[in-house]
C-alpha atoms as a PDB file:
ATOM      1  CA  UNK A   1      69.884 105.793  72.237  1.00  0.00           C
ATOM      2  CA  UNK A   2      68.729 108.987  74.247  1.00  0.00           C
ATOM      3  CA  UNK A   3      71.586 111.884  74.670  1.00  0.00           C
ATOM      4  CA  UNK A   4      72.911 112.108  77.890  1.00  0.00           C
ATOM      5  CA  UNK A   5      73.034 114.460  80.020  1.00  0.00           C
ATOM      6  CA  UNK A   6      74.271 115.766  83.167  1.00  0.00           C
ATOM      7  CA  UNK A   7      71.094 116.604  84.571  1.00  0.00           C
ATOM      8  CA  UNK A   8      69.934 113.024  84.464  1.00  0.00           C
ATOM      9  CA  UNK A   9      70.817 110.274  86.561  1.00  0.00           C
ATOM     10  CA  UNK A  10      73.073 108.004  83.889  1.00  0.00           C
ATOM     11  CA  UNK A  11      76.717 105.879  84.085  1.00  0.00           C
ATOM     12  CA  UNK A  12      78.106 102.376  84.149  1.00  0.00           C
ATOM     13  CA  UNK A  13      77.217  99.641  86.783  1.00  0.00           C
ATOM     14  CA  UNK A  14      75.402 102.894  88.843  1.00  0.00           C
ATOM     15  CA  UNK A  15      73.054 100.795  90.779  1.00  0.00           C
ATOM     16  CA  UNK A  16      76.026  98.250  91.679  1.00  0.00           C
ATOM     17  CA  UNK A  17      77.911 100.616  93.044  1.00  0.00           C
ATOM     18  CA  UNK A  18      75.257 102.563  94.785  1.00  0.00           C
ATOM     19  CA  UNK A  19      74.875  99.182  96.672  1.00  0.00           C
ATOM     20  CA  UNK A  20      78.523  99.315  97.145  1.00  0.00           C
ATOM     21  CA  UNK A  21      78.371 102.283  99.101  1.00  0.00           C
ATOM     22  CA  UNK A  22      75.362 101.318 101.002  1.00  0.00           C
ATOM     23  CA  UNK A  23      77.321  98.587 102.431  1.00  0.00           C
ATOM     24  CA  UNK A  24      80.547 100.096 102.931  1.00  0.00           C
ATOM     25  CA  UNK A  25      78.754 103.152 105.147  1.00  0.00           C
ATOM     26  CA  UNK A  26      76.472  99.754 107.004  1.00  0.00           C
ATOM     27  CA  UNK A  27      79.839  98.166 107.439  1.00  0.00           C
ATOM     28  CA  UNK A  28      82.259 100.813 108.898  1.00  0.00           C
ATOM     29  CA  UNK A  29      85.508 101.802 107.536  1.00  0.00           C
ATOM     30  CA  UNK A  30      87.484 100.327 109.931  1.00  0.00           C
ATOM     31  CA  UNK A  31      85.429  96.386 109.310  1.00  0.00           C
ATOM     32  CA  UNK A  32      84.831  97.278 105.501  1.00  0.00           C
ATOM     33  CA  UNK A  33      88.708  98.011 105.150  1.00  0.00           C
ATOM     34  CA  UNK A  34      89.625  94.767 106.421  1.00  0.00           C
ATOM     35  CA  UNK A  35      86.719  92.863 104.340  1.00  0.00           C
ATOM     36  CA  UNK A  36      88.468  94.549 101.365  1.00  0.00           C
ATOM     37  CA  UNK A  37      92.178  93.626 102.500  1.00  0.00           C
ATOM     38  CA  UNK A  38      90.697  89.809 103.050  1.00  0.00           C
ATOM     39  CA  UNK A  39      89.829  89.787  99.063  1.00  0.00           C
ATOM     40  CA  UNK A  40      92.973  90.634  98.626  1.00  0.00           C
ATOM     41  CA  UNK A  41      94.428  88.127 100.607  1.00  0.00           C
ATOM     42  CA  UNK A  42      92.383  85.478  99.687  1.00  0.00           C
ATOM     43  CA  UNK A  43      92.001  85.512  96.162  1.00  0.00           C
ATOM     44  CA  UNK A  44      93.675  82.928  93.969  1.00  0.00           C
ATOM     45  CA  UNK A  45      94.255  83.567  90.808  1.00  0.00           C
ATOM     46  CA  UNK A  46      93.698  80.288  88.386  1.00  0.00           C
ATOM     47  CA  UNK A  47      96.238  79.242  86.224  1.00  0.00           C
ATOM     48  CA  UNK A  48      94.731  81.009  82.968  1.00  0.00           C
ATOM     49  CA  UNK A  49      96.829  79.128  80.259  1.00  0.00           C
ATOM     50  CA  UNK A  50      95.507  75.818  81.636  1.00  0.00           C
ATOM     51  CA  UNK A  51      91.321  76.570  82.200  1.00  0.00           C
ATOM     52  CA  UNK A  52      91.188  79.552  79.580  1.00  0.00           C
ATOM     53  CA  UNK A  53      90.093  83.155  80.777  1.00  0.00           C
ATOM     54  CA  UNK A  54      85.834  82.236  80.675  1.00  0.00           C
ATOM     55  CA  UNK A  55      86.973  79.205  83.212  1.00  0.00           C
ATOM     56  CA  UNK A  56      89.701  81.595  85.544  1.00  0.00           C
ATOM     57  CA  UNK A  57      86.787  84.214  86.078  1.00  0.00           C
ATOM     58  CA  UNK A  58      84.212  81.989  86.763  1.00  0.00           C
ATOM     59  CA  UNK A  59      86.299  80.788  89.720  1.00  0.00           C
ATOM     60  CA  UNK A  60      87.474  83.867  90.747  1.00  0.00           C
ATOM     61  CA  UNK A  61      83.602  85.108  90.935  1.00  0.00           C
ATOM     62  CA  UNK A  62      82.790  81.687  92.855  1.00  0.00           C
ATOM     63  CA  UNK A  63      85.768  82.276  95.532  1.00  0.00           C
ATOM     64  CA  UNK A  64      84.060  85.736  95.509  1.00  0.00           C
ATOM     65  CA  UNK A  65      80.551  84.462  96.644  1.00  0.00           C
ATOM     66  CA  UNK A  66      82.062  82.187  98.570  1.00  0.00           C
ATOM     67  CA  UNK A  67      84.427  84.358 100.849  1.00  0.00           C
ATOM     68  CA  UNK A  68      80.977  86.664 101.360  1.00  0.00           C
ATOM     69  CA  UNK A  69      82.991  89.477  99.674  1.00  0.00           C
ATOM     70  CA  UNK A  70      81.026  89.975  96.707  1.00  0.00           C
ATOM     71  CA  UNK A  71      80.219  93.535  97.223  1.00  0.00           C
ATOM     72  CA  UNK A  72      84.011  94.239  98.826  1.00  0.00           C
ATOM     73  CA  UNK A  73      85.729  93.814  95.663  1.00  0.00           C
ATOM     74  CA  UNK A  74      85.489  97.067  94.329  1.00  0.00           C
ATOM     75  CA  UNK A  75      86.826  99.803  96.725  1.00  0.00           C
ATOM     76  CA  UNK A  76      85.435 102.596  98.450  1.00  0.00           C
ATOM     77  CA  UNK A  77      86.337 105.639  96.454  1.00  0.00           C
ATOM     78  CA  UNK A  78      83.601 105.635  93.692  1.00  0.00           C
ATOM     79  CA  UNK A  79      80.911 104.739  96.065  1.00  0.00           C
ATOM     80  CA  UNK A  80      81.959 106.914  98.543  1.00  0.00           C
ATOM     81  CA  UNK A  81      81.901 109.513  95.690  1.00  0.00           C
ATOM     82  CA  UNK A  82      78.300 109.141  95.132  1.00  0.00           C
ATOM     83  CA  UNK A  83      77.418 109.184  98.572  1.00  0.00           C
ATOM     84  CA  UNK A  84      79.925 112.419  99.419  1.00  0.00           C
ATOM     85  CA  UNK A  85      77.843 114.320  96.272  1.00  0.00           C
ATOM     86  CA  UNK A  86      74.648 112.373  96.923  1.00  0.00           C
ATOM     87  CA  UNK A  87      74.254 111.507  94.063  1.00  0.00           C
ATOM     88  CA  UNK A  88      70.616 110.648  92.694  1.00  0.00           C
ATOM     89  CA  UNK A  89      67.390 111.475  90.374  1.00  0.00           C
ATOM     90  CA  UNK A  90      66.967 115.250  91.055  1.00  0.00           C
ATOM     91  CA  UNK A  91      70.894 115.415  92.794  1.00  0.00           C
ATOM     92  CA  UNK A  92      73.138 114.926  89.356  1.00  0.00           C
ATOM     93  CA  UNK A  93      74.625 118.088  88.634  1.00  0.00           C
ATOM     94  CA  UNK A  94      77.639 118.143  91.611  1.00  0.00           C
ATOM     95  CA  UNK A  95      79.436 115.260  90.508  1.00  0.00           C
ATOM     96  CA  UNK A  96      78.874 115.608  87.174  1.00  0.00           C
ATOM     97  CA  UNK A  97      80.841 118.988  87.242  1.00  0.00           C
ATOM     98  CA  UNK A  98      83.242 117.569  89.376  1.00  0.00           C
ATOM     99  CA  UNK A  99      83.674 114.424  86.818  1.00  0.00           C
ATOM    100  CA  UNK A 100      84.072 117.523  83.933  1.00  0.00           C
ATOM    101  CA  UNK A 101      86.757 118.870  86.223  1.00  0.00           C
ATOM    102  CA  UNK A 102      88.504 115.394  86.823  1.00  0.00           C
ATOM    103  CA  UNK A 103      88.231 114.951  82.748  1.00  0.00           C
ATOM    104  CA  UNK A 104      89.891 118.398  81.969  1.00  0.00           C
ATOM    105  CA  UNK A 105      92.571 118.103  84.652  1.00  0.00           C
ATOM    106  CA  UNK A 106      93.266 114.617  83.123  1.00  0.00           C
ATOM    107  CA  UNK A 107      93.796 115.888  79.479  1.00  0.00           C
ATOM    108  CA  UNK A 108      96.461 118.937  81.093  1.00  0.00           C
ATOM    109  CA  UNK A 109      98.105 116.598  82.830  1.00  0.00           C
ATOM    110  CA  UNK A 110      98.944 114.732  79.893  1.00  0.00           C
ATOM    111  CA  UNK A 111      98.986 117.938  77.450  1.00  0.00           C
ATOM    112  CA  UNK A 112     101.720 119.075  80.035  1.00  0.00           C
ATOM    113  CA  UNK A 113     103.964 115.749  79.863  1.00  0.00           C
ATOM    114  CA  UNK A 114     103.769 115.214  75.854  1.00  0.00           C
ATOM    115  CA  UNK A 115     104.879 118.993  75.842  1.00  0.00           C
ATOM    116  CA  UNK A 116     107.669 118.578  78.014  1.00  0.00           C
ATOM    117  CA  UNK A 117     108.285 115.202  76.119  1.00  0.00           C
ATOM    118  CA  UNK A 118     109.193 117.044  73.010  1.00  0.00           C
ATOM    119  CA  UNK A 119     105.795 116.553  70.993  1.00  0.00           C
ATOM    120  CA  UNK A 120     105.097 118.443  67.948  1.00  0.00           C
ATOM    121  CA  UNK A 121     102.301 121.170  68.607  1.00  0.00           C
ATOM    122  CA  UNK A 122     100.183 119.515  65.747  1.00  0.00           C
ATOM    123  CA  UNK A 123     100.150 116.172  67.724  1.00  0.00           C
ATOM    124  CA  UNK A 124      99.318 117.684  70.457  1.00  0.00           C
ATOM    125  CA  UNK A 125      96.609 119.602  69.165  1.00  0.00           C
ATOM    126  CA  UNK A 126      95.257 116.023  67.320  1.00  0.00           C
ATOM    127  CA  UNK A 127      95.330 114.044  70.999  1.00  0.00           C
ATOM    128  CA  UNK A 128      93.042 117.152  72.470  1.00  0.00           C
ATOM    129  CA  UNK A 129      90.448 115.862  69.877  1.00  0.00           C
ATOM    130  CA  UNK A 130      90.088 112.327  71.266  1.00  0.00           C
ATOM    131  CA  UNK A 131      86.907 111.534  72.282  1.00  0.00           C
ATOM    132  CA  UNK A 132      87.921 109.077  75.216  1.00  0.00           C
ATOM    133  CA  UNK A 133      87.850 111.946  77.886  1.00  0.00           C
ATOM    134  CA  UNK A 134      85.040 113.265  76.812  1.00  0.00           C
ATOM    135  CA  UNK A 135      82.770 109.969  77.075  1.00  0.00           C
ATOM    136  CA  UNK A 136      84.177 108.879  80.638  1.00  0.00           C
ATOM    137  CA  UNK A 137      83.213 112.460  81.646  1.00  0.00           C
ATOM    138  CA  UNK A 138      79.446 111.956  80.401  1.00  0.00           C
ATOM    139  CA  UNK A 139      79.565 108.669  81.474  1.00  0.00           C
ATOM    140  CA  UNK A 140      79.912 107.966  85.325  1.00  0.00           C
ATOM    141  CA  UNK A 141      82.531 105.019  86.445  1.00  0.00           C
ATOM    142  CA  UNK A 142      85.440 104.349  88.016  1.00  0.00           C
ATOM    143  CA  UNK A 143      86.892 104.558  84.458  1.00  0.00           C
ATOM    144  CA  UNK A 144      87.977 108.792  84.586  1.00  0.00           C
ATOM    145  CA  UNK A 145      89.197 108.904  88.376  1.00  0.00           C
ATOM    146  CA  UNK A 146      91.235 105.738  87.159  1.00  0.00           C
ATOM    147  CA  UNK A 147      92.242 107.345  84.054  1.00  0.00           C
ATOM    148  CA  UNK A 148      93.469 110.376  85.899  1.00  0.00           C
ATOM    149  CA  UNK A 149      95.243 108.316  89.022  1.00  0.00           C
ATOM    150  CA  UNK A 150      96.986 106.125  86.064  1.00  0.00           C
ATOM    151  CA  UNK A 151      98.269 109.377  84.268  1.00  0.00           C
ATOM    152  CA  UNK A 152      99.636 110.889  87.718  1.00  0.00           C
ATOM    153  CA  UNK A 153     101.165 107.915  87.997  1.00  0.00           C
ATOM    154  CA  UNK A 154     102.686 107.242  84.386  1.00  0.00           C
ATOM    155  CA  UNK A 155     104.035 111.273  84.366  1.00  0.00           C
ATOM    156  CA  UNK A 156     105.420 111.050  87.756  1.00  0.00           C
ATOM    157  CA  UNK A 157     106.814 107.961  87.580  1.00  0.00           C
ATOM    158  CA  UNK A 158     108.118 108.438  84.161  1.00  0.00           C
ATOM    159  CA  UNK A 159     110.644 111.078  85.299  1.00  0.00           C
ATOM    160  CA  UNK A 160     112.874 111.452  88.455  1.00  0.00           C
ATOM    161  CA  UNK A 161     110.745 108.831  90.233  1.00  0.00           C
ATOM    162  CA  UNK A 162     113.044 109.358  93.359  1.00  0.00           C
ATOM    163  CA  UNK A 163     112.460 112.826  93.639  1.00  0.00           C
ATOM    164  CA  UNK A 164     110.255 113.320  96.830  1.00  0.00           C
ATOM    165  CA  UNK A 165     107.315 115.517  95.102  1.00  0.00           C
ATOM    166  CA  UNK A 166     107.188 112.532  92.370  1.00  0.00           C
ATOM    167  CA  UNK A 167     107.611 109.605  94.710  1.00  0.00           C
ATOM    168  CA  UNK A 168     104.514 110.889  96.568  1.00  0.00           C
ATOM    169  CA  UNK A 169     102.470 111.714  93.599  1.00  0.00           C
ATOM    170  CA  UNK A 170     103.135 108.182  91.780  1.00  0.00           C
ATOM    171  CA  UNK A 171     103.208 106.170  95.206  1.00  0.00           C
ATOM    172  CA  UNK A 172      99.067 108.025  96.298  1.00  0.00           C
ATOM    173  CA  UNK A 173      98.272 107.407  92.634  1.00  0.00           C
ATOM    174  CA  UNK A 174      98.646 103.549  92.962  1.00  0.00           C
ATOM    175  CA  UNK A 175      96.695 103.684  96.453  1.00  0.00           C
ATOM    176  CA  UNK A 176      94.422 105.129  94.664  1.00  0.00           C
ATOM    177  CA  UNK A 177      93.677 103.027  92.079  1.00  0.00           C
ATOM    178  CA  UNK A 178      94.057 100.399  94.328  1.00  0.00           C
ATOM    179  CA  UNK A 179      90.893 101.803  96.397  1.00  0.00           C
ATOM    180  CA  UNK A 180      89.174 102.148  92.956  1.00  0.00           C
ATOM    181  CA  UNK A 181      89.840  98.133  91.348  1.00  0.00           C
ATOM    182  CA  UNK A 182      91.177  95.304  91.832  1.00  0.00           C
ATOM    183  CA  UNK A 183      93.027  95.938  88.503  1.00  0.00           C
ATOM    184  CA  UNK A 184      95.612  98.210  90.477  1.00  0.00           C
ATOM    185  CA  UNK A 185      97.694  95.252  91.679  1.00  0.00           C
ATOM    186  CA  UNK A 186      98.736  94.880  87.881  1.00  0.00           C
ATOM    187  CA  UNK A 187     100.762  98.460  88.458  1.00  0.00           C
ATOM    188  CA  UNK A 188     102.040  97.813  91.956  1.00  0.00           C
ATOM    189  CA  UNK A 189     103.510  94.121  89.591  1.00  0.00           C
ATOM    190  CA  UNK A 190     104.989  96.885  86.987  1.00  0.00           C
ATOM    191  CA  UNK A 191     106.854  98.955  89.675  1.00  0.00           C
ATOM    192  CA  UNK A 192     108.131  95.802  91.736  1.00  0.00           C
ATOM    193  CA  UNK A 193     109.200  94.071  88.309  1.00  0.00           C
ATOM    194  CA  UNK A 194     110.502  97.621  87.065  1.00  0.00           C
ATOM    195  CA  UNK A 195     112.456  98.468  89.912  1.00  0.00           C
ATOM    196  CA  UNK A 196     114.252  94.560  90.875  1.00  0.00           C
ATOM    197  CA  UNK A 197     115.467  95.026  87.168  1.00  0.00           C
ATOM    198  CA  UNK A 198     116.860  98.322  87.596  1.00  0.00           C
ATOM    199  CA  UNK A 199     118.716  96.685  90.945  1.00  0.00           C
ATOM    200  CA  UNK A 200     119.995  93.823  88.872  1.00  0.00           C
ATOM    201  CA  UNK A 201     120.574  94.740  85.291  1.00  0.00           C
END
């Protein structure tokens, strides 16, 4: 394919989400946060070990379409990224900066926590090559904001959790990712589960 660049208008599921945002901003934040709490309400989830995954998604879409929340499944914060850095043909260079200063706050964060975790220099020098970071940062999503939100989370939750300064940090990191996908309630399942096992070893 054609190198990308951050001069030109390129990412994954753009023109979704730019619809996204167009309805969110038609919708209100107030109205648009409670469309978004209904599909969270509302949604069943299939029993996946009896209909098979293809089967479970295909409902969940249909209960989607059905609900009229089909463009209130994702949250607000990438689309209301584009539309806070207006970002468009002619417009790109903003958030792509700010995506390359997401991507290299990401990679300290987690340079910072392997460090303090003991890691041999080498290793850490071997994980800065990884080429992960570097393609969510060329390539606009939802995947580096939740990359970043999931390692606040995993380094502050990973140590005094309790402590005030970490509670916060691992507590907006889930909100976060909530307001980012769906995929989020999988975490809040991993603290709940986590922490009603640590009550009752």
């Amino acid at each position: 394919g054609l190198p990308m660049s951050p001069l030109v208008r390129s990412g994954t599921d753009l023109h979704y989400y730019s619809i996204v945002g167009v309805r969110w901003a038609k919708t209100g934040i107030l109205a648009a946060g409670d469309l978004y709490l209904q599909f969270y309400q509302n949604l069943r989830i299939p029993d996946i070990s009896a209909v098979g995954v293809h089967a479970a998604m295909s409902e969940i879409r249909m209960q989607v379409a059905v609900l009229g929340l089909d463009y209130y499944s994702l949250g607000p914060a990438f689309p209301a990224l584009l539309i806070l850095w207006d970002y468009g043909p002619g417009n790109t260079l903003p958030l792509a900066i700010f995506f390359l200063f997401l991507g290299i706050s990401g990679g300290i964060v987690w340079i910072f926590w392997l460090r303090a975790s003991g890691m041999p220099t080498i290793w850490i020098l071997l994980f800065c090559l990884l080429p992960g970071p570097l393609y969510f940062t060329i390539s606009l999503g939802t995947d580096l904001p939740f990359l970043f939100a999931m390692g606040l989370f995993f380094c502050a939750y990973s140590g005094d959790r309790w402590k005030p300064a970490n509670f916060i940090v691992w507590f907006s990191a889930i909100c976060l990712m909530a307001m980012m996908r769906p995929t989020a309630l999988s975490i809040l399942a991993f603290v709940v589960v986590d922490l009603c096992l640590q009550r009752n070893p």
